[in-house]
Protein backbone atom coordinates (compact mmCIF):
# COMPACT_ATOMS: atom_id res chain seq x y z
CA UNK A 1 114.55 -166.18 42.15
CA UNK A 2 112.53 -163.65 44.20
CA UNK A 3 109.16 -163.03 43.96
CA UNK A 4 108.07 -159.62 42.15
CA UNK A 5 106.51 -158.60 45.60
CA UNK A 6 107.54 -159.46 49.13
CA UNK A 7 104.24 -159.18 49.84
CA UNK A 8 100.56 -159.55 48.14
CA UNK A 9 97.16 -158.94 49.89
CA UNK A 10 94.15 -160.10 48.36
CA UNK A 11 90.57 -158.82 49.32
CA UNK A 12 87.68 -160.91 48.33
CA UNK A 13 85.50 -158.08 46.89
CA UNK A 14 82.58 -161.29 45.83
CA UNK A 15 79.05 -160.12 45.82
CA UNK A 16 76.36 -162.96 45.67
CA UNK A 17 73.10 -162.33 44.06
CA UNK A 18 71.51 -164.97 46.76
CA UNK A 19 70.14 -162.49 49.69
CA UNK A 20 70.46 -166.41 51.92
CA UNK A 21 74.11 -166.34 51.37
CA UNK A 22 77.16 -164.42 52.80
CA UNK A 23 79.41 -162.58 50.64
CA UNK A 24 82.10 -160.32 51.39
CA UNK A 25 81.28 -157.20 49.54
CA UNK A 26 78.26 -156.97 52.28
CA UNK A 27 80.30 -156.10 54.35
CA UNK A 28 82.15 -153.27 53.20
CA UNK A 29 85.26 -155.45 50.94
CA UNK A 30 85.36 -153.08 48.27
CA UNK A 31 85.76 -149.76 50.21
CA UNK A 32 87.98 -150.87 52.28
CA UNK A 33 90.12 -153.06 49.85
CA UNK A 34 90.59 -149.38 48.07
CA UNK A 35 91.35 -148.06 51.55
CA UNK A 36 94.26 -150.61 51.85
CA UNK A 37 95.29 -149.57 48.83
CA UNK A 38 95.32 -146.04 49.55
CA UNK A 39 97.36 -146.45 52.55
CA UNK A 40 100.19 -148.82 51.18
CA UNK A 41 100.77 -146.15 48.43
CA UNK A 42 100.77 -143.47 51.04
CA UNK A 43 103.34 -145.41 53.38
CA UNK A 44 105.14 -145.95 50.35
CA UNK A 45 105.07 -149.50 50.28
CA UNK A 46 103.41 -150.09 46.82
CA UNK A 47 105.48 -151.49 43.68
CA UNK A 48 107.71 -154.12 42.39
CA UNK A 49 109.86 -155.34 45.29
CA UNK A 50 107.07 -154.03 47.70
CA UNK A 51 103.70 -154.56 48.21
CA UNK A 52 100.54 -155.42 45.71
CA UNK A 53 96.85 -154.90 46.78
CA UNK A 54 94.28 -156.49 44.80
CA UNK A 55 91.09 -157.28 44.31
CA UNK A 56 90.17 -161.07 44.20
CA UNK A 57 86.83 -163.16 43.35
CA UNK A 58 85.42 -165.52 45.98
CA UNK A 59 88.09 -166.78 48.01
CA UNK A 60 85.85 -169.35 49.70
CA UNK A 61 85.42 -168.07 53.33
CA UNK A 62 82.61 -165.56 52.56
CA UNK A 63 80.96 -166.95 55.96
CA UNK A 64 83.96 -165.18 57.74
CA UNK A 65 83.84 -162.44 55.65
CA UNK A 66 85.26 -159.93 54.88
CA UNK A 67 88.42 -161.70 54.46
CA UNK A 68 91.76 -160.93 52.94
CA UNK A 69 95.07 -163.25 52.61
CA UNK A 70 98.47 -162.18 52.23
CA UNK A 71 101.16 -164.07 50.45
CA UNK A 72 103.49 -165.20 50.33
CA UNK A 73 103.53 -166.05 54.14
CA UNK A 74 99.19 -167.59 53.93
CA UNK A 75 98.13 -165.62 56.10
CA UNK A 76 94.23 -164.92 56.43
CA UNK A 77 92.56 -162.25 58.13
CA UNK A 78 88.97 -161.34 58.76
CA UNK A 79 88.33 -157.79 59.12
CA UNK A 80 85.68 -155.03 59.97
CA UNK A 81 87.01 -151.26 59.77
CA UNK A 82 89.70 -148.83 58.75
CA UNK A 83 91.56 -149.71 62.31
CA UNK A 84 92.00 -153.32 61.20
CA UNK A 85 93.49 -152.26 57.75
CA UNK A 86 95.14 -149.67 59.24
CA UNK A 87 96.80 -152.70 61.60
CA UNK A 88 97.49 -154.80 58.71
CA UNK A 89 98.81 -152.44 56.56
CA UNK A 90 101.40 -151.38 59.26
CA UNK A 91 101.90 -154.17 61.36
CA UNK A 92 102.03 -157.22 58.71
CA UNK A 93 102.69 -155.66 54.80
CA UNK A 94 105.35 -153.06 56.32
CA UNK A 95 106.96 -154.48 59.37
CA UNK A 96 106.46 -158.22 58.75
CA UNK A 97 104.37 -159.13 61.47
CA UNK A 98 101.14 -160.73 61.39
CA UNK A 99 97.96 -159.29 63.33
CA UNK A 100 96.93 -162.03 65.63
CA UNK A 101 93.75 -160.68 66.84
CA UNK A 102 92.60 -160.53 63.03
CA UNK A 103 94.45 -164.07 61.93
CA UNK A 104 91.79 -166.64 60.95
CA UNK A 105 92.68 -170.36 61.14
């Protein structure tokens, strides 16, 4: 059976109350989580079949931060401005193709 979306990106939006510890909405999650989401609707590339953005909780990797995966294929990404989602949203969630330069391990 398929999945409802081909593809799902999630954006840890996680803000820490602890000033001695990273989180990702420091650096800029939220906005830009809403940019991606702007975007993939704008592309046309939002809905059932298509693609999901969405906002997640602590993912873990806040010391990489910001960071967003994308499922189903795993794949993480660290990011820092409106060119990166811009390279996501195009490259990866539309044509399939992951952004190396982005890609963490």
């Amino acid at each position: 059976m398929p999945s409802y979306y081909e593809r799902h990106i999630f954006f840890c939006v996680n803000r820490r109350d602890d000033p001695n510890r990273e989180c990702c909405a420091r650096h800029g999650a939220e906005e830009l989580q809403a940019y991606a989401k702007e975007r993939v609707k704008a592309l046309g590339l939002s809905g059932p079949g298509k693609v999901r953005v969405n906002k997640a909780g602590c993912l873990d990797r806040c010391e990489l931060g910001p960071v967003a995966v994308v499922y189903p294929e795993g794949v993480w990404y660290s990011y820092v401005d409106r060119e990166d989602i811009d390279e996501i949203v195009e490259s990866h969630l539309r044509d399939g193709k992951p952004v190396e330069r982005l890609r963490l391990e």
